[in-house]
Protein backbone atom coordinates (compact mmCIF):
# COMPACT_ATOMS: atom_id res chain seq x y z
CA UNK A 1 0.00 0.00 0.00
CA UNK A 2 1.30 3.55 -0.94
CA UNK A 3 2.56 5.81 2.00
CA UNK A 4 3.33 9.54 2.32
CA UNK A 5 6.76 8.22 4.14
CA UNK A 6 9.34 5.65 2.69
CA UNK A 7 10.36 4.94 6.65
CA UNK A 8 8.78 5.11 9.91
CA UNK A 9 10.89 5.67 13.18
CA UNK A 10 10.16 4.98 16.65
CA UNK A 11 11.94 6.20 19.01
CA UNK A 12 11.98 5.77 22.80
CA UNK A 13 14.21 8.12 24.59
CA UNK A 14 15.69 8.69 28.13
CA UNK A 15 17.46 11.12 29.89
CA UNK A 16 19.73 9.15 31.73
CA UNK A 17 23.35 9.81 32.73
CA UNK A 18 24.95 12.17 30.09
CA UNK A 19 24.58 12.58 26.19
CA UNK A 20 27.70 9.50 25.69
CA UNK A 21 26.40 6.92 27.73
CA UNK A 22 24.60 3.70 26.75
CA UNK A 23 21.62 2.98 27.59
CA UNK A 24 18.80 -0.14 27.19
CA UNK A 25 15.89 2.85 27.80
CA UNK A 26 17.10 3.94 24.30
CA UNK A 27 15.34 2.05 21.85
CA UNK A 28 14.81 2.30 18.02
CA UNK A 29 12.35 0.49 15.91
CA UNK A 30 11.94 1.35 11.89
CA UNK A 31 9.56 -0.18 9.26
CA UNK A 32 9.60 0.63 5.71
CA UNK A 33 7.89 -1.40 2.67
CA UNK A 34 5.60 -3.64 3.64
CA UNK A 35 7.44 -5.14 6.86
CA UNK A 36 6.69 -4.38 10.41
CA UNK A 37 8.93 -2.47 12.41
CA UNK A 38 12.48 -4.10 13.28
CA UNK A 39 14.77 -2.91 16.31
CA UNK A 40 17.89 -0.52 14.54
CA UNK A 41 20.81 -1.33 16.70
CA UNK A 42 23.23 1.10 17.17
CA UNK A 43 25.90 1.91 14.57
CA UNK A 44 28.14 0.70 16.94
CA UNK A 45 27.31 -2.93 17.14
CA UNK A 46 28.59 -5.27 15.44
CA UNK A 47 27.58 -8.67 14.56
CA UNK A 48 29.75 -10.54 17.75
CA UNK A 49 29.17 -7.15 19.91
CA UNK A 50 25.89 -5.63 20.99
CA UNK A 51 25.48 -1.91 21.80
CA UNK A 52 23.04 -0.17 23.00
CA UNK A 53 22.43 3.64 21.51
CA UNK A 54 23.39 6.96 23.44
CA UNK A 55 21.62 9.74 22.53
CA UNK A 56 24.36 12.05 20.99
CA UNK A 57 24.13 8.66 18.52
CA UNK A 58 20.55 8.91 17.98
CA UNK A 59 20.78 12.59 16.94
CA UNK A 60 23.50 11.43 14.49
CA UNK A 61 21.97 8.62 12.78
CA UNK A 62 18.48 11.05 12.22
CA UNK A 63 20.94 13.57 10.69
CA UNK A 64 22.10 10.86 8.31
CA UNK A 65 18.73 9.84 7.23
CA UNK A 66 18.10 13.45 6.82
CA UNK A 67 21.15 13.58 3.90
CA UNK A 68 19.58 10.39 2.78
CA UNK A 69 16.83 10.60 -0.42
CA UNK A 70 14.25 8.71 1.88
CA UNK A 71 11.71 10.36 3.39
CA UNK A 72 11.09 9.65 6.99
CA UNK A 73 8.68 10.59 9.69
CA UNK A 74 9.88 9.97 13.38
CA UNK A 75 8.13 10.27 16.52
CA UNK A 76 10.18 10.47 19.76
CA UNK A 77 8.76 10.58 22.94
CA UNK A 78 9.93 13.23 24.69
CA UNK A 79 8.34 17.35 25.12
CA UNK A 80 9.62 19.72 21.91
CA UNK A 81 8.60 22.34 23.93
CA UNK A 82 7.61 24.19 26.80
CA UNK A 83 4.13 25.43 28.29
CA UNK A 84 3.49 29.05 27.08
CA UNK A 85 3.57 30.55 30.71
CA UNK A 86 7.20 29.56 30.23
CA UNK A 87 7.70 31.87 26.93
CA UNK A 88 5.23 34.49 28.88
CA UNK A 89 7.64 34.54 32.09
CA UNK A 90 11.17 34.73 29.93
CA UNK A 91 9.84 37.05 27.30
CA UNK A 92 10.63 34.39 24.58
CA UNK A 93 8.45 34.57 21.14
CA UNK A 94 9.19 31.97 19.13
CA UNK A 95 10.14 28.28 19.11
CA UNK A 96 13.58 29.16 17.78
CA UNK A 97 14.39 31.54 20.20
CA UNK A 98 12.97 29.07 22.87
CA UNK A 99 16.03 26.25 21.97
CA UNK A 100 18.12 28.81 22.28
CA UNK A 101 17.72 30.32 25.48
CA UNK A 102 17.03 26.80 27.29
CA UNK A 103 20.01 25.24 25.35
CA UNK A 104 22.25 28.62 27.10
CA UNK A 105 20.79 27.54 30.24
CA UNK A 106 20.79 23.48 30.31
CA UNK A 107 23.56 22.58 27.79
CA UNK A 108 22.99 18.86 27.97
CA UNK A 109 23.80 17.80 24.88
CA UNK A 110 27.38 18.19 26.30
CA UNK A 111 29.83 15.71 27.03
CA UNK A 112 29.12 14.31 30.26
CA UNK A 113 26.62 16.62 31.12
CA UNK A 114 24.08 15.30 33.38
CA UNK A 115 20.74 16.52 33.43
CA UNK A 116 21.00 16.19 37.08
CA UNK A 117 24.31 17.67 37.16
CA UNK A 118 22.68 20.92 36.18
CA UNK A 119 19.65 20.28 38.74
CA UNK A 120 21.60 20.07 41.38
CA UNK A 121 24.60 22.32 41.39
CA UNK A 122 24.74 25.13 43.29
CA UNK A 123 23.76 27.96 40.88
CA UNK A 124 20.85 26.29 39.36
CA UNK A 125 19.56 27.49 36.38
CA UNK A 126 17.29 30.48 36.31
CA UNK A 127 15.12 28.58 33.64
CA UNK A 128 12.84 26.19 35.16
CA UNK A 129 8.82 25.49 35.66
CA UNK A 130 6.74 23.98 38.03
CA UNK A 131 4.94 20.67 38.36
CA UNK A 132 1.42 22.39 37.55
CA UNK A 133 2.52 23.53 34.37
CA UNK A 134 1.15 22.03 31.22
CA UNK A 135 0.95 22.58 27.64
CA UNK A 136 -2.53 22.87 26.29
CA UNK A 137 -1.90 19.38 24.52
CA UNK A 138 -0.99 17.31 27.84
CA UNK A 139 -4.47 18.77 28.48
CA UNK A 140 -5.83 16.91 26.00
CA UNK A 141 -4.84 13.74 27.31
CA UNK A 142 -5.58 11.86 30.35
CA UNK A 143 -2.18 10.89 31.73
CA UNK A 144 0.38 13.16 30.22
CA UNK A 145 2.65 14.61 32.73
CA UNK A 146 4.16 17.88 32.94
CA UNK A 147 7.75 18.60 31.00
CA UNK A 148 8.91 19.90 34.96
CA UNK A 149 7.69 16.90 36.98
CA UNK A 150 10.85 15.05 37.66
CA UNK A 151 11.55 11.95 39.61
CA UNK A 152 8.31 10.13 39.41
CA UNK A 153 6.82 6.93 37.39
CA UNK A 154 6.30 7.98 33.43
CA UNK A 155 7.86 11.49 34.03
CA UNK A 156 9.16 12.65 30.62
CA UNK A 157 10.82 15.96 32.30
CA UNK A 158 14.68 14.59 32.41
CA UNK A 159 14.22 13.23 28.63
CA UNK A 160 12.85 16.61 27.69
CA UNK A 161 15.54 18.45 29.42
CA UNK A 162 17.82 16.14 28.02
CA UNK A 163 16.39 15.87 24.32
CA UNK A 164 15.79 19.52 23.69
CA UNK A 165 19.50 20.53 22.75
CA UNK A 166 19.63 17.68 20.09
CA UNK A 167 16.56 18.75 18.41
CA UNK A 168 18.23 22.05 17.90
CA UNK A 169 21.46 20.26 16.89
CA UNK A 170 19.48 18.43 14.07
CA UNK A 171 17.67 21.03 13.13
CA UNK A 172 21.06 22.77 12.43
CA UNK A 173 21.95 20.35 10.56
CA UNK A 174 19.59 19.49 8.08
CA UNK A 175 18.12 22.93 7.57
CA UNK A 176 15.23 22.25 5.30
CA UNK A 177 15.20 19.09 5.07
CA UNK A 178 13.41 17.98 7.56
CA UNK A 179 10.17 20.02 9.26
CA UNK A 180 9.76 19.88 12.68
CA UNK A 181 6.25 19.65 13.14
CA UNK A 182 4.03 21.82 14.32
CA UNK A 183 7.03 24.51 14.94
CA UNK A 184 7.26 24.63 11.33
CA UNK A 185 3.64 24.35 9.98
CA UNK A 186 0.83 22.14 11.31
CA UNK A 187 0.43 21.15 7.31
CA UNK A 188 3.75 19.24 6.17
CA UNK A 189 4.89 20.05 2.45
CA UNK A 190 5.23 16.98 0.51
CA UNK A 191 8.81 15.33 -0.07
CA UNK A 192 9.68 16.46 3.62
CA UNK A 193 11.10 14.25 6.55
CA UNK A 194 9.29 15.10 9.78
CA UNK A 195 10.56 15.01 13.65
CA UNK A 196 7.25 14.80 15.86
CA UNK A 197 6.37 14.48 19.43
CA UNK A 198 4.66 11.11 20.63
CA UNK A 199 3.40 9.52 23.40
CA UNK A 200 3.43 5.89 23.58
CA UNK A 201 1.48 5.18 26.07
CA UNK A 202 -1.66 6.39 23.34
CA UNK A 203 -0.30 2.98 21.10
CA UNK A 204 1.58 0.82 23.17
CA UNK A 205 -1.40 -1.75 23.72
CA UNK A 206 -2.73 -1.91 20.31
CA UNK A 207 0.27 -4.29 19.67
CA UNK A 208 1.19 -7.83 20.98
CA UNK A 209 4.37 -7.48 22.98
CA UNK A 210 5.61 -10.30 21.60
CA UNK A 211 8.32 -10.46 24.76
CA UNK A 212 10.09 -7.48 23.93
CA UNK A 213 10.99 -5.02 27.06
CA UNK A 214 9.12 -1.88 28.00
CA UNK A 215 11.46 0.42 25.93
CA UNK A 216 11.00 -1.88 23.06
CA UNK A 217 7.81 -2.09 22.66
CA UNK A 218 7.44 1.52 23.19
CA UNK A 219 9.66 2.47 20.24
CA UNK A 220 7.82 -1.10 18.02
CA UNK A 221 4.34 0.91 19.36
CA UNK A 222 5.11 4.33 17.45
CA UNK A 223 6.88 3.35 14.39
CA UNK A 224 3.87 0.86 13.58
CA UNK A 225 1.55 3.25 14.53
CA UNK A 226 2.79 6.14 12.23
CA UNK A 227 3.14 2.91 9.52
CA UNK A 228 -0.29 2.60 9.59
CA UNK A 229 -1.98 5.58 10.01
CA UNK A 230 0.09 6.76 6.78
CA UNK A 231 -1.16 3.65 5.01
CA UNK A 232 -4.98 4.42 5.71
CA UNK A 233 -4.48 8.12 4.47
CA UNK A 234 -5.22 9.59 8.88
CA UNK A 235 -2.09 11.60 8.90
CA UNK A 236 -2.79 14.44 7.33
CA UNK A 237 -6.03 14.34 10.07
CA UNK A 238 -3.45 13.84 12.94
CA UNK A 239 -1.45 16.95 11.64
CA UNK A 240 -4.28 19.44 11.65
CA UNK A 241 -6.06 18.53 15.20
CA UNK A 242 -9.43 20.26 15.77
CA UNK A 243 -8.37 23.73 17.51
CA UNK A 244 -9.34 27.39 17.92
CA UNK A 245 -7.63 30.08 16.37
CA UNK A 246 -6.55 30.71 20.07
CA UNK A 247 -5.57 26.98 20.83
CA UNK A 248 -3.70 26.81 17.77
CA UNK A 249 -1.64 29.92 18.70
CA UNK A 250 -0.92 28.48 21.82
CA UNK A 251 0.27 25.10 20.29
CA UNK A 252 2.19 27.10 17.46
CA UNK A 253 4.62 27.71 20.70
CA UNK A 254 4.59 24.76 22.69
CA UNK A 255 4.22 22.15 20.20
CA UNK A 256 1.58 19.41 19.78
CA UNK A 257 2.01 15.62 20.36
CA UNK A 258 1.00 13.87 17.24
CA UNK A 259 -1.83 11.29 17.74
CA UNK A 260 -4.01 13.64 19.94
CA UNK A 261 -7.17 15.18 18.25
């Protein structure tokens, strides 16, 4: 069946440790053709020697496929953004500006940065939220957490913090050639790659597990998911959810997590 996408990434991210370190909570599933998704090991295994990814390789290998003439759509599940009391309180007006005033602040795509490194220290950064904070899209769901709630069961705060500075990285990278969705239009022009906010926990029952680990099915969960609904012809309805004028000016700033309508 034709698709809008020639591959279709899962990825399930973590904010442990620092940007070098190897992690299992990493986890990367592709499908393309007809095939279901299949785990992507890490450029750095081999076939006698297992690796798993780190994220600085993750960012990496989506800037290759970006150089590559495939098109690709790619959810990863961690926040793109903020909440819009965060812009309102810093006196930041776009996305753009946004990466670069957190990445100034929490520069953990640095070597052996920790995310909790920067936490903790003694001069903390002047740049953070609280736990009641939400975008309007974490609204929309029933379980979504807040980007600032750290240190609890399905918190997505230290992969957020810890995600952000690659997403600027790539997107420095690649230029055009990929759109980061919604930042840079809710309606994606055709023969782009696309880098979009998911949330597993939407897919991650519609599938047998099929004994693969949390992580893993996770990362299986969202590339089949974003197989299929580009098969059946849904994504251009999961790109352009049902919101106000208002609502949509609010998400144009703190992003939107694809699957929610």
């Amino acid at each position: 069946m034709k698709t809008t996408f020639d591959l279709h990434i899962g990825i399930d991210y973590s904010g442990r440790q620092s940007p070098n370190c190897r992690t299992p909570a990493l986890q990367v599933y592709a499908a393309s053709g007809e095939g279901e998704p299949s785990r992507i090991l890490s450029p750095a295994s081999s076939e006698k020697t297992y690796k798993n990814w780190c994220r600085k390789e993750i960012a990496e290998w989506l800037i290759a496929q970006a150089r590559k003439k495939v098109t690709f759509i790619a959810g990863i599940d961690h926040g793109f953004a903020f909440p819009s009391s965060y812009y309102e309180r810093y006196g930041l007006k776009s996305w753009p500006q946004f990466l670069d005033d957190f990445c100034e602040h929490w520069p953990t795509d640095q070597d052996h940065m920790y995310v909790d490194f920067i936490r903790d220290r003694e001069d903390p950064p002047d740049r953070r939220g609280q736990n009641s904070e939400l975008r309007l899209t974490e609204l929309w769901t029933s379980s979504a957490k807040s980007v600032f709630q750290f240190d609890v069961q399905g918190s997505v705060a230290k992969s957020t913090h810890a995600g952000l500075p690659w997403l600027r990285r790539i997107r420095r990278e690649v230029g055009d050639w990929v759109h980061f969705w919604p930042f840079d239009g809710w309606q994606v022009p055709e023969g782009k790659s696309v880098l979009a906010e998911v949330y597993p926990s939407i897919f991650r029952k519609r599938y047998p597990n099929e004994d693969r680990s949390a992580d893993q099915q996770d990362a299986y969960a969202v590339a089949r998911w974003l197989k299929e609904a580009d098969q059946r012809g849904l994504l251009e309805r999961y790109f352009d959810p049902p919101l106000t004028d208002q609502e949509r000016g609010v998400a144009d700033l703190e992003g939107w997590i694809l699957g929610i309508c």
